[in-house]
C-alpha atoms as a PDB file:
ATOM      1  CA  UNK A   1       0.000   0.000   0.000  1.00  0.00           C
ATOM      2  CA  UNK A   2       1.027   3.481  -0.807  1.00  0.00           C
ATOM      3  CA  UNK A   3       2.498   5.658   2.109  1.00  0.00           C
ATOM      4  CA  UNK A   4       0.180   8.576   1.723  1.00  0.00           C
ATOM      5  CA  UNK A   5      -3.562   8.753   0.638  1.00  0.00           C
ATOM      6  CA  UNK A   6      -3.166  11.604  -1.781  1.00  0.00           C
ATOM      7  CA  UNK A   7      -0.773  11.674  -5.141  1.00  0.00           C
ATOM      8  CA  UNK A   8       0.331  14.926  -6.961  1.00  0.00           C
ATOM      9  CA  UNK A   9      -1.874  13.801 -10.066  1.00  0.00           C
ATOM     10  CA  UNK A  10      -5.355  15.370 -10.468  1.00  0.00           C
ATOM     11  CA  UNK A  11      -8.281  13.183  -9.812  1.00  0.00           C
ATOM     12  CA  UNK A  12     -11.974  13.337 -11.450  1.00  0.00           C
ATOM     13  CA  UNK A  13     -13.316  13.997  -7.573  1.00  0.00           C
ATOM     14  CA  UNK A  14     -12.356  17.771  -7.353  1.00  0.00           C
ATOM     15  CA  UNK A  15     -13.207  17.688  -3.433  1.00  0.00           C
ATOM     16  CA  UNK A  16      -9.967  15.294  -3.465  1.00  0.00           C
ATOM     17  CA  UNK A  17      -8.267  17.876  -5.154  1.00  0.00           C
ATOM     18  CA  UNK A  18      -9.418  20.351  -2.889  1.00  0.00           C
ATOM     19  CA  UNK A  19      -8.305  18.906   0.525  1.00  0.00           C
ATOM     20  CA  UNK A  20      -5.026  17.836  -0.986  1.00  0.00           C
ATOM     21  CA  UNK A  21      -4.435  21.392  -2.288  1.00  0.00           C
ATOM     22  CA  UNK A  22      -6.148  23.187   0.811  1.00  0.00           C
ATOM     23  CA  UNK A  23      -7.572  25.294  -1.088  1.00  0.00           C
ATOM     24  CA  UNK A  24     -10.166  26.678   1.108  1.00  0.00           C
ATOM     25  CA  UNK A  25      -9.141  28.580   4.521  1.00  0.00           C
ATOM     26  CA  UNK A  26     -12.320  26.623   6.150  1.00  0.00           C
ATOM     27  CA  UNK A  27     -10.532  22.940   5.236  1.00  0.00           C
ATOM     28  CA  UNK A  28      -7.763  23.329   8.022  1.00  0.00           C
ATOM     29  CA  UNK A  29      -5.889  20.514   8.854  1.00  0.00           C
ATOM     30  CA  UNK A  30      -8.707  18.079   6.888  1.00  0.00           C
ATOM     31  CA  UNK A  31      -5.910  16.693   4.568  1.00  0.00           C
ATOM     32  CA  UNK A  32      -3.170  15.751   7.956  1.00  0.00           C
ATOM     33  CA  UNK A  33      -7.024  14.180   9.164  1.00  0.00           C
ATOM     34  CA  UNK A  34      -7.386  12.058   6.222  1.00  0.00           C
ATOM     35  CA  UNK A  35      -3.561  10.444   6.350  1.00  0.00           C
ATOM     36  CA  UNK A  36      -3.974  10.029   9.789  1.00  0.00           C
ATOM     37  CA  UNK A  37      -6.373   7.826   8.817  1.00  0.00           C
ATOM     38  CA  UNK A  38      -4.857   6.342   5.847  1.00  0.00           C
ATOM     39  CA  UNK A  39      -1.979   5.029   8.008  1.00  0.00           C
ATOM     40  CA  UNK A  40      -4.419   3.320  10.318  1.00  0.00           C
ATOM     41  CA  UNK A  41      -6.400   1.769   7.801  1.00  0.00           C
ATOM     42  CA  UNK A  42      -4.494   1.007   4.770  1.00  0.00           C
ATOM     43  CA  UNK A  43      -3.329  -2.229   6.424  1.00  0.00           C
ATOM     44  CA  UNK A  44      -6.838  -3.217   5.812  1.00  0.00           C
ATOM     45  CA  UNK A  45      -7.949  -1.453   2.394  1.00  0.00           C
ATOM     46  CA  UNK A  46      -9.177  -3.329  -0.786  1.00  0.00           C
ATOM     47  CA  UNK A  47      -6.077  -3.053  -3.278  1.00  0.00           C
ATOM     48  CA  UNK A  48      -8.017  -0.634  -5.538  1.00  0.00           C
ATOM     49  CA  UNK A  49      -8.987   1.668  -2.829  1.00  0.00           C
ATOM     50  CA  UNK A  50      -6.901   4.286  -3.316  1.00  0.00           C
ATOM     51  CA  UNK A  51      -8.045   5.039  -7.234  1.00  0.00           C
ATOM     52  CA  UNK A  52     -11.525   4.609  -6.233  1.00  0.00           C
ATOM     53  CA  UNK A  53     -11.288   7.476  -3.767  1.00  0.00           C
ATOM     54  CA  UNK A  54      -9.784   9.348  -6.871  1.00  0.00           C
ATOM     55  CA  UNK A  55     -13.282   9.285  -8.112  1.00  0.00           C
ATOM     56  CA  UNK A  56     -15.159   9.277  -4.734  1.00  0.00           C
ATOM     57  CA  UNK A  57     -13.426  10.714  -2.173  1.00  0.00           C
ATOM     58  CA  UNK A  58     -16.332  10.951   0.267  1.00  0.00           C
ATOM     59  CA  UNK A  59     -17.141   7.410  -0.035  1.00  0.00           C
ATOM     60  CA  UNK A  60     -13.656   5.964   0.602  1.00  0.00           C
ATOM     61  CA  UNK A  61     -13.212   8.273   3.673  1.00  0.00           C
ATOM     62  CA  UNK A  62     -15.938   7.548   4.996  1.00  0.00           C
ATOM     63  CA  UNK A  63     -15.547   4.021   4.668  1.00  0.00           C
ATOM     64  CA  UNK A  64     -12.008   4.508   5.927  1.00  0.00           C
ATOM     65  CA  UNK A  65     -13.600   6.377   8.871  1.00  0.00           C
ATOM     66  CA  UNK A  66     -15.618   3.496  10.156  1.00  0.00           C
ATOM     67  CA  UNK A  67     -12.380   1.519  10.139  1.00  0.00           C
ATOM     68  CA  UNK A  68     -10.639   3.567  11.894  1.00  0.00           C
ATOM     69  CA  UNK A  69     -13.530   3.747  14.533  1.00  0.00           C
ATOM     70  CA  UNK A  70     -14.253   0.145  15.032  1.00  0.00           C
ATOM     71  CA  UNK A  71     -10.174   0.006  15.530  1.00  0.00           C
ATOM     72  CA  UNK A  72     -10.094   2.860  17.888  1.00  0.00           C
ATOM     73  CA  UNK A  73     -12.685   0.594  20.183  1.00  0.00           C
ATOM     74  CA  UNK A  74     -10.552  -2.720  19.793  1.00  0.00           C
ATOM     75  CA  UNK A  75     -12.751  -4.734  16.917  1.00  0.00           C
ATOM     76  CA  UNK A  76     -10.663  -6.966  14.954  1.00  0.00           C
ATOM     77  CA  UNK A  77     -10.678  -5.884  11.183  1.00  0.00           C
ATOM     78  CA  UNK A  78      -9.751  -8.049   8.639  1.00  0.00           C
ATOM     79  CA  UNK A  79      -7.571  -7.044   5.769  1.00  0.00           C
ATOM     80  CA  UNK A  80      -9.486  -7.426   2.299  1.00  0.00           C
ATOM     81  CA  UNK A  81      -7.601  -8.792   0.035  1.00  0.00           C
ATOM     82  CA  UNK A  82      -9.690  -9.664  -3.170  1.00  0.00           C
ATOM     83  CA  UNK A  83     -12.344  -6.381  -2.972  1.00  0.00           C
ATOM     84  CA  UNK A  84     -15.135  -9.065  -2.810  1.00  0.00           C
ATOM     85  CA  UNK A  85     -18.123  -8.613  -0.115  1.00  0.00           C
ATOM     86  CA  UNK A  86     -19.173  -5.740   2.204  1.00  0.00           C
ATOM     87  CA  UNK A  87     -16.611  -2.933   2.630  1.00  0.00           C
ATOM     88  CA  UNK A  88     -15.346  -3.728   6.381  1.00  0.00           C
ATOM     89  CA  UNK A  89     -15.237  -6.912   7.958  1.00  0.00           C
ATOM     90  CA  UNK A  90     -14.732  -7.358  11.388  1.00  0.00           C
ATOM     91  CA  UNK A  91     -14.603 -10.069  14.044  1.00  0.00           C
ATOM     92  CA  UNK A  92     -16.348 -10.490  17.402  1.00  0.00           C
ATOM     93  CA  UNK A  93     -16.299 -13.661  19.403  1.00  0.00           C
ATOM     94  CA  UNK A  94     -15.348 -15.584  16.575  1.00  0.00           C
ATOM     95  CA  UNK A  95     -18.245 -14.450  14.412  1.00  0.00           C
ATOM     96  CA  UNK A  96     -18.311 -12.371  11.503  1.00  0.00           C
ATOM     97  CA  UNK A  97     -19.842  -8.586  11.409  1.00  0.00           C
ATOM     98  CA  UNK A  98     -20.045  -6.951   7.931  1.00  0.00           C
ATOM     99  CA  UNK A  99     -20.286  -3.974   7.193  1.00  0.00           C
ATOM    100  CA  UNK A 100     -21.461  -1.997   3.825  1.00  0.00           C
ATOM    101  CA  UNK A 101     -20.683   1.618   3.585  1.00  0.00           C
ATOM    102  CA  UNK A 102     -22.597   4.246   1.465  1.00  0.00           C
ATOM    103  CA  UNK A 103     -22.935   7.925   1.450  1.00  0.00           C
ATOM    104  CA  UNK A 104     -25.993   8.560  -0.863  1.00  0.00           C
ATOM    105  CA  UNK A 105     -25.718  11.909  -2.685  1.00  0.00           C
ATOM    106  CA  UNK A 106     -28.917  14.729  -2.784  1.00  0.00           C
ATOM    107  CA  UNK A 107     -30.633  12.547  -5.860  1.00  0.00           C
ATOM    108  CA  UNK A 108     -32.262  13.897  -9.128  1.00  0.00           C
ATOM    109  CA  UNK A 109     -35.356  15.442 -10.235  1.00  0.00           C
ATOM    110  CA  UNK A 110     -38.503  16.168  -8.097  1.00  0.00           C
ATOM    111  CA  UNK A 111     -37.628  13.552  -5.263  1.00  0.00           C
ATOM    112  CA  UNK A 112     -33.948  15.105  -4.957  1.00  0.00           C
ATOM    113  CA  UNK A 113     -33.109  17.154  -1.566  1.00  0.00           C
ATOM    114  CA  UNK A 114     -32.685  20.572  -2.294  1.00  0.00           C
ATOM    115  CA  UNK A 115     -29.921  22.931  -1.280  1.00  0.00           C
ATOM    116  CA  UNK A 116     -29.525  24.925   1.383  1.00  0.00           C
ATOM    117  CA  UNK A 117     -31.032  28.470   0.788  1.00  0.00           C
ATOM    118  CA  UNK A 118     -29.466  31.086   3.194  1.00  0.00           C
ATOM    119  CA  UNK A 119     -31.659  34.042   2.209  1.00  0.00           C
ATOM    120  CA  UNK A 120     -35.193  32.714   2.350  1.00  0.00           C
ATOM    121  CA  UNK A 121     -36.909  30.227   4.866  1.00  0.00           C
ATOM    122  CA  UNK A 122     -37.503  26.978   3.785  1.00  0.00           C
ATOM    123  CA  UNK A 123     -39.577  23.807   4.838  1.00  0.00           C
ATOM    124  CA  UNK A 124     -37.176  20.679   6.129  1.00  0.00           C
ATOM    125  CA  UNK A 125     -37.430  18.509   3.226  1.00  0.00           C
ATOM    126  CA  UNK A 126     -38.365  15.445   5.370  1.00  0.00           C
ATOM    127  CA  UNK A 127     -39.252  12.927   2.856  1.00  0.00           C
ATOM    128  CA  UNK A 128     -37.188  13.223   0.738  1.00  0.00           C
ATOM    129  CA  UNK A 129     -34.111  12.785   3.172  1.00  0.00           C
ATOM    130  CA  UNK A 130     -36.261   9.944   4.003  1.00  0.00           C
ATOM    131  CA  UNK A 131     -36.440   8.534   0.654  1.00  0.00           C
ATOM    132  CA  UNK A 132     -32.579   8.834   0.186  1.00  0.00           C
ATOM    133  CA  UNK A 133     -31.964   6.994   2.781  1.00  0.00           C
ATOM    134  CA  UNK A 134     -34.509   4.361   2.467  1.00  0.00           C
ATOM    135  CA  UNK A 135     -33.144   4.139  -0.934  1.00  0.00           C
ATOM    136  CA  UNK A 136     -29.598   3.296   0.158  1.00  0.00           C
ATOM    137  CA  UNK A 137     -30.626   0.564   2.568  1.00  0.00           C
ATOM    138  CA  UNK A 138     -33.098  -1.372  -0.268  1.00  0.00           C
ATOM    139  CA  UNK A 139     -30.124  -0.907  -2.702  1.00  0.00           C
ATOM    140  CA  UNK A 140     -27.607  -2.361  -0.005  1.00  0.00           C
ATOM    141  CA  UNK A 141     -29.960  -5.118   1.156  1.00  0.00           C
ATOM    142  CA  UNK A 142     -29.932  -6.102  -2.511  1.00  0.00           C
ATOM    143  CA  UNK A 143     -26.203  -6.455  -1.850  1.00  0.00           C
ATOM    144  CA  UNK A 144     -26.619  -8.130   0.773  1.00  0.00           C
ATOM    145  CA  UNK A 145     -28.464 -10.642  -0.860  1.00  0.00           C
ATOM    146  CA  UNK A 146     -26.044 -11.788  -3.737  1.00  0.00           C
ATOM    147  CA  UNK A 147     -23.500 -11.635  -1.047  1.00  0.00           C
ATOM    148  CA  UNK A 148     -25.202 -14.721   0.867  1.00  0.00           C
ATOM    149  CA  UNK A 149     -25.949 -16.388  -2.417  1.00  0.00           C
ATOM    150  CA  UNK A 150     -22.480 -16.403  -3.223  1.00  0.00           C
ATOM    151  CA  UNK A 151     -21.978 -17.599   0.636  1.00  0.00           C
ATOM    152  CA  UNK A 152     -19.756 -14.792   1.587  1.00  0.00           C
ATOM    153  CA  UNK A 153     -21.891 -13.945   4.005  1.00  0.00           C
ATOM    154  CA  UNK A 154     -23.299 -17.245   6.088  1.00  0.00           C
ATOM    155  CA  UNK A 155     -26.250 -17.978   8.340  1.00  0.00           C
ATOM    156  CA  UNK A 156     -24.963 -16.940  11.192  1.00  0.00           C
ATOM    157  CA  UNK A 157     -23.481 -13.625  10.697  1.00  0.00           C
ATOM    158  CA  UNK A 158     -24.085 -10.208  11.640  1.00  0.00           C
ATOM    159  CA  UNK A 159     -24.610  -7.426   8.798  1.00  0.00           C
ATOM    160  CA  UNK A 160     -24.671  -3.727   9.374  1.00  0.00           C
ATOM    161  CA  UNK A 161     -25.545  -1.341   6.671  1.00  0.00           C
ATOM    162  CA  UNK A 162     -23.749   2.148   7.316  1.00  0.00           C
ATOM    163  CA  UNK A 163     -25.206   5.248   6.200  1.00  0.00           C
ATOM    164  CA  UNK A 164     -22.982   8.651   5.753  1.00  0.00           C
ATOM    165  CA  UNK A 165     -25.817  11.593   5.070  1.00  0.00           C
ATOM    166  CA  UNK A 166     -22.567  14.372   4.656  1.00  0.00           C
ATOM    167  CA  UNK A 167     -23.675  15.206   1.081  1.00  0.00           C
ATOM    168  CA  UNK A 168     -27.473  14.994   1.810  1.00  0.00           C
ATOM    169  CA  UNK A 169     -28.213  18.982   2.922  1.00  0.00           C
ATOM    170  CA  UNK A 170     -30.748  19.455   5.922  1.00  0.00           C
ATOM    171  CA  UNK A 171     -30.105  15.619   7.082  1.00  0.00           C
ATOM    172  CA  UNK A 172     -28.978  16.731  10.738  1.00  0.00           C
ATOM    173  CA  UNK A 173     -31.440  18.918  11.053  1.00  0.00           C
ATOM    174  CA  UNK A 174     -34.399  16.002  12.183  1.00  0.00           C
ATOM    175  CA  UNK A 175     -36.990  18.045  14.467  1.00  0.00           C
ATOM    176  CA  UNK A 176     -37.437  15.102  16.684  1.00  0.00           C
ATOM    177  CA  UNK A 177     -35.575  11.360  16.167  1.00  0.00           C
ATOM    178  CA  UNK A 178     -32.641  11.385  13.408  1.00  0.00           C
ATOM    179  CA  UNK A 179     -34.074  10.628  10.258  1.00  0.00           C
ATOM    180  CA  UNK A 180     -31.839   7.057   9.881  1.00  0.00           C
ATOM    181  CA  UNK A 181     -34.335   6.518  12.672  1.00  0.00           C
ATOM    182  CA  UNK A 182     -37.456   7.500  10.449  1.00  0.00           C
ATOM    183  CA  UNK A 183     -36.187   5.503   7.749  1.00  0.00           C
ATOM    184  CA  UNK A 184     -36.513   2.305   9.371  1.00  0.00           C
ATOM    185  CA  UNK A 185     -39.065   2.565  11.669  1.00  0.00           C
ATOM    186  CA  UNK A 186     -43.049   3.611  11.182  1.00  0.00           C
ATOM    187  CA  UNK A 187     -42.487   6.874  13.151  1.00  0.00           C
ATOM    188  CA  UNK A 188     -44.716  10.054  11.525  1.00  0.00           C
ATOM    189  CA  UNK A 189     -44.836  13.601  12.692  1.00  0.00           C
ATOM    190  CA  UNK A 190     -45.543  14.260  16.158  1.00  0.00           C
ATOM    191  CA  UNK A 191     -48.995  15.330  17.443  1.00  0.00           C
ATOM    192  CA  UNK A 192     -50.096  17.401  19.956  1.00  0.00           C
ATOM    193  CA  UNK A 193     -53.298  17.069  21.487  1.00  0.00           C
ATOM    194  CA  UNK A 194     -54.856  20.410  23.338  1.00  0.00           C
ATOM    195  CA  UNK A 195     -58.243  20.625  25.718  1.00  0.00           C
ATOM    196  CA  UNK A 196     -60.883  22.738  23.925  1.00  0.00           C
ATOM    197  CA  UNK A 197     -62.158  24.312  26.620  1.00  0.00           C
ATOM    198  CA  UNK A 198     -58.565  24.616  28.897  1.00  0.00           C
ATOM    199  CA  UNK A 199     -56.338  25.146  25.801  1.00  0.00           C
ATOM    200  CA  UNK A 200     -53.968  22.647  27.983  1.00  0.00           C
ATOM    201  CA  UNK A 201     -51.984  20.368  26.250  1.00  0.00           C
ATOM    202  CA  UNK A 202     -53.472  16.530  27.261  1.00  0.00           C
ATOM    203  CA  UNK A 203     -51.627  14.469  25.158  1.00  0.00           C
ATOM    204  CA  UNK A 204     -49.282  14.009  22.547  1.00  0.00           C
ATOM    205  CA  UNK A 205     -48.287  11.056  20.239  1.00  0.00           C
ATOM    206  CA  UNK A 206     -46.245  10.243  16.991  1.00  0.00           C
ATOM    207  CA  UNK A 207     -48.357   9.483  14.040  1.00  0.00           C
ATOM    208  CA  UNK A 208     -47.974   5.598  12.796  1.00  0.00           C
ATOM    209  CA  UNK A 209     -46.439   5.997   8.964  1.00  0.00           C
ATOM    210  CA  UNK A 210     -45.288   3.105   7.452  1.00  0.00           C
ATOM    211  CA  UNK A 211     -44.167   4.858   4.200  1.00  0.00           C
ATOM    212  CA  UNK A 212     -43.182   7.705   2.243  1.00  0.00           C
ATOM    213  CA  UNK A 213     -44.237   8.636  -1.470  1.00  0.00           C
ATOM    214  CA  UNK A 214     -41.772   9.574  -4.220  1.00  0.00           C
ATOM    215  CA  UNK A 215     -43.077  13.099  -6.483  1.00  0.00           C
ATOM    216  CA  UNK A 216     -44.896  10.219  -8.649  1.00  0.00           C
ATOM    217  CA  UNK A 217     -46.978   9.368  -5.995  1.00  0.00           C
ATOM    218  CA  UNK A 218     -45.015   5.745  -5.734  1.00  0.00           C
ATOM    219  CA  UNK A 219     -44.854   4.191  -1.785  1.00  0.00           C
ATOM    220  CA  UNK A 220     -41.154   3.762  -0.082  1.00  0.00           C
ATOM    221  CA  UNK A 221     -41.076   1.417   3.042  1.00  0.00           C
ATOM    222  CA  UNK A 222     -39.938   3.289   6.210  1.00  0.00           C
ATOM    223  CA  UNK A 223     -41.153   0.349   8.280  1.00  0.00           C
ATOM    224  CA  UNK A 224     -38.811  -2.083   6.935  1.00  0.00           C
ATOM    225  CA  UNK A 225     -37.593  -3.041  10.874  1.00  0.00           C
ATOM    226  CA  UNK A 226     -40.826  -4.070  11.316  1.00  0.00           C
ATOM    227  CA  UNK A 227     -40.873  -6.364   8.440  1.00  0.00           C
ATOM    228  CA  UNK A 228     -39.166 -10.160   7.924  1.00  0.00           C
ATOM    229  CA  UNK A 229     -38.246 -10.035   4.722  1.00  0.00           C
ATOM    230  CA  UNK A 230     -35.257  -7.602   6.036  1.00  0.00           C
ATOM    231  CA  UNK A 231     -34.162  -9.486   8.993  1.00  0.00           C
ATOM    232  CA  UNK A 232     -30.626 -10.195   7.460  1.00  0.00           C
ATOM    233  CA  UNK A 233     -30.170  -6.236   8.378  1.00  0.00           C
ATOM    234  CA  UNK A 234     -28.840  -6.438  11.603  1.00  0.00           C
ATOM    235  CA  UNK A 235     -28.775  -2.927  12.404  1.00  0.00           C
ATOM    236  CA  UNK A 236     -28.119   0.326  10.370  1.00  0.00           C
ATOM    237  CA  UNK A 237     -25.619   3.047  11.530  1.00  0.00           C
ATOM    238  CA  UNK A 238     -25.681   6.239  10.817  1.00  0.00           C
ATOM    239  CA  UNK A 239     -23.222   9.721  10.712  1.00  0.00           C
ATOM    240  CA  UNK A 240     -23.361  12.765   9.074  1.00  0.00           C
ATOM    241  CA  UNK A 241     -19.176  13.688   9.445  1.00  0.00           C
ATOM    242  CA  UNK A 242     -17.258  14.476   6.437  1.00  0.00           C
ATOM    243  CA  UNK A 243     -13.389  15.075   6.635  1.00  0.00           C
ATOM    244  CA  UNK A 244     -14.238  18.934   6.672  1.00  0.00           C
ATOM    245  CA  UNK A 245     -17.161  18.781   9.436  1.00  0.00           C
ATOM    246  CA  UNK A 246     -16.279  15.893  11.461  1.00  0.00           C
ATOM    247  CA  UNK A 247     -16.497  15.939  15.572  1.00  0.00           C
ATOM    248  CA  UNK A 248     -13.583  16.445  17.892  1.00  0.00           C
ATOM    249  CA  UNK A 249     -13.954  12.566  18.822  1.00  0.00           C
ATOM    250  CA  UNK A 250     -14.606  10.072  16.425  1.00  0.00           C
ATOM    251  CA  UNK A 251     -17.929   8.313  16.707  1.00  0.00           C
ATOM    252  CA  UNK A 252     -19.396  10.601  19.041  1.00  0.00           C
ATOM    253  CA  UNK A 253     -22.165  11.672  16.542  1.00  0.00           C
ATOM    254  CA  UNK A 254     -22.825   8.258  15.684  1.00  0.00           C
ATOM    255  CA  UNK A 255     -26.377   6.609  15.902  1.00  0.00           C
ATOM    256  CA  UNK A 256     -27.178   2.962  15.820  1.00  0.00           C
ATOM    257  CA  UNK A 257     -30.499   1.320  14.901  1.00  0.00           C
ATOM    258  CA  UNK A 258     -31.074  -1.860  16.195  1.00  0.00           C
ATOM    259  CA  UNK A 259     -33.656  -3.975  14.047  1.00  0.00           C
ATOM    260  CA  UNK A 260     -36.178  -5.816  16.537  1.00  0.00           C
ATOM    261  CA  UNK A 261     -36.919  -8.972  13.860  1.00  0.00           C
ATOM    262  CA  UNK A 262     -33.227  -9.578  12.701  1.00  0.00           C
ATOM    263  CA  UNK A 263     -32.599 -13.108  12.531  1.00  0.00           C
ATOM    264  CA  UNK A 264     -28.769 -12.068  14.065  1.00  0.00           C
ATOM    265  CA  UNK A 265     -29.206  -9.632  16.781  1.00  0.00           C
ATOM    266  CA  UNK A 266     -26.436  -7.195  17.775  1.00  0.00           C
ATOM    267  CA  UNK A 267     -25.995  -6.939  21.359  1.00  0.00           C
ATOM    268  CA  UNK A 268     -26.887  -4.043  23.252  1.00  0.00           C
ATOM    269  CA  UNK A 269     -23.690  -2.128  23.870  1.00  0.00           C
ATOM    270  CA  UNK A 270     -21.800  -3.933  21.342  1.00  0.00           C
ATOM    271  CA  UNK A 271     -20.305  -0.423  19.897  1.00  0.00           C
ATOM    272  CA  UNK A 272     -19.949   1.992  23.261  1.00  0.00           C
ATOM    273  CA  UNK A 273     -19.954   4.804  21.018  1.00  0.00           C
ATOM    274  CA  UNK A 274     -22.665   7.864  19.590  1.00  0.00           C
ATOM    275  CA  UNK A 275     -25.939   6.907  20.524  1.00  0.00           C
ATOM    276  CA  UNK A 276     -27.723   3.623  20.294  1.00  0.00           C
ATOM    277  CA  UNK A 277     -31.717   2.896  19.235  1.00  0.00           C
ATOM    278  CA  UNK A 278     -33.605   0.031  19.825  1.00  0.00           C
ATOM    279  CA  UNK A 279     -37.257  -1.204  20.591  1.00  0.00           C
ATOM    280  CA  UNK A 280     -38.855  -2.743  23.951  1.00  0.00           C
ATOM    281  CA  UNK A 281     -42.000  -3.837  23.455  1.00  0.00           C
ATOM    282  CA  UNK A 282     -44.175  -0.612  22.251  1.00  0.00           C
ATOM    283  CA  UNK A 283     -41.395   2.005  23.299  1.00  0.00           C
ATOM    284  CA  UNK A 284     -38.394   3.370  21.464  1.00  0.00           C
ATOM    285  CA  UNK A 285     -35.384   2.848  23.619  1.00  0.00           C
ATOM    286  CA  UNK A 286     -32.374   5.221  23.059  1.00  0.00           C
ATOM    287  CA  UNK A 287     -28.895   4.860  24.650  1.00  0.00           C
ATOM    288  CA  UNK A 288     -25.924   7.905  24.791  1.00  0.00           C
ATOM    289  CA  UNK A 289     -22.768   6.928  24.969  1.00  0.00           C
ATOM    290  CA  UNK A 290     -21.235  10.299  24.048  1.00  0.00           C
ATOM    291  CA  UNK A 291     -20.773  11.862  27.903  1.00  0.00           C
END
C-alpha cells in the first residue's frame, strides 16, 4: 500500500483535489485528518482503494472512517484482500460482522433534496431525506443478498448497513428522532393534542407511517424493521461527518439502529460509542454513549 492517501496527479473527484491542495481557509488541517487515517487503515484497504477514492473521495473516507472507529474501540478488522463482499469486515467472538458503507448523494429530479437556501426560509425537506436513505438501505440489502448467495456472508453472521448523510443537505437537522431513525421505523410527525375548553396540552403522540411517497406518488417502506423479509439487516448506523465537518472525537455523533426482527441480533452495547436505538415492546429505547 502506498504511504500517503493523496498523489500529486489530479483526480476526477475535485473535493480530493481540494483537501489535498487546501484550497479553502475553512478545510484546516482536513488533509493531515485524512492520512492520519490512511496510516491506520491502509493495512486493511481493498487493493483498488486508493483510485476509487480518486473518483469518490467521500465514499472511501468515509468508509475509511468506520475503520478507523471500530479500531479505535478494539474490533478486529480483517484485511481485504480480493475487494469481494461488504466494505469492512470485522470479528467479534469468533463471528463475523459486515459492514457496507454508502454515502448517498442529494438525488435527481422532483424527489432530490434541495440545497440549502441562506436568504429565504424553507420547509425541512423530510421525505425526501427519508427517501434517500430508504433508498440506500433497499439498494444495499440487494447487496446483501447476492452476497449470501455467493456464501460470503453465512447464516450466522451479523450485517450492518452504514449510512454517511454528509452530502445529503438538511439531514442533521431532524426536528425530533434522526431521520436514519425514520427511515426504518413507522415513526410520523408528532402530534399534539390540546383541551378545547382549557387550551392545555393533554396528550401528545407520533403518528404511525409506514411509508413515504416519491413526487410520482409511488410508496417507499420506512417500516422495513418491522418487516421479515429484512431481517438479514442487523442494524443500520448512521453519521453525518465528512473530513471537513467531522467531531472532535470520532464516533461521538454516531447513531445505531437496532432492528427488533433480525434473525442475528447485535448486542446491546456492542459499539460503546454515539448513541444507540432500539425497541422494547411498544417504546423506542435510546442509549448515549457520548458523555
Amino acid at each position: 500500500m502506498d504511504s500517503s492517501f493523496f498523489s500529486s496527479e489530479q483526480a476526477d473527484d475535485p473535493f480530493y483535489n481540494r483537501i489535498r491542495d487546501n484550497l479553502n481557509p475553512d478545510y484546516n488541517d482536513a488533509c493531515d485528518f485524512v492520512e492520519v487515517m490512511w496510516q491506520k487503515y491502509a493495512p486493511y484497504a481493498e487493493p483498488e482503494f486508493l483510485t476509487k477514492a480518486k473518483e469518490d473521495s467521500h465514499a472511501k473516507t468515509w468508509e475509511m472512517y468506520l475503520g478507523c472507529l471500530f479500531l479505535d474501540f478494539g474490533f478486529s478488522l480483517q484485511e481485504k484482500i480480493k475487494g469481494e463482499g461488504p466494505d469492512l469486515h470485522l470479528l467479534w467472538n469468533d463471528r463475523s460482522i459486515w459492514v457496507e458503507a454508502t454515502a448517498p448523494e442529494s438525488g435527481t429530479g422532483n424527489n432530490a433534496v434541495p440545497e440549502y437556501n441562506y436568504n429565504e426560509v424553507s420547509e425541512q425537506p423530510s421525505d425526501q431525506i427519508i427517501l434517500r436513505f430508504a433508498s440506500a438501505i433497499q439498494e444495499k440489502f440487494r447487496k446483501y443478498k447476492s452476497y449470501k448467495s455467493k456464501g460470503i456472508i453465512t447464516a450466522d453472521d451479523f450485517y450492518i448497513i452504514a449510512i454517511n448523510g454528509g452530502r445529503i443537505c438538511y439531514s442533521l437537522l431532524a426536528s425530533t428522532h434522526p431521520y436514519i431513525v425514520l427511515s426504518v421505523l413507522p415513526i410520523g410527525n408528532l402530534v399534539f393534542a390540546f383541551d378545547k375548553e382549557s387550551g392545555k396540552l393533554v396528550n401528545s403522540f407520533h403518528q404511525y407511517r409506514d411509508a413515504v411517497t416519491t413526487a410520482k406518488g409511488s410508496p417507499v417502506r420506512t417500516d422495513i424493521f418491522m418487516n421479515k423479509d429484512y431481517a438479514g439487516i442487523s442494524a443500520v448506523l448512521y453519521s453525518h461527518m465528512n473530513v471537513v465537518n467531522r467531531p472532535n472525537r470520532i464516533g461521538v455523533e454516531v447513531h445505531i439502529v437496532h432492528n427488533p426482527l433480525a434473525d442475528n441480533k447485535l448486542p446491546q452495547g456492542i459499539f460503546p460509542f454515539g448513541t444507540e436505538w432500539w425497541v422494547s415492546g411498544n417504546e423506542l429505547i435510546q442509549k448515549s454513549y457520548a458523555e
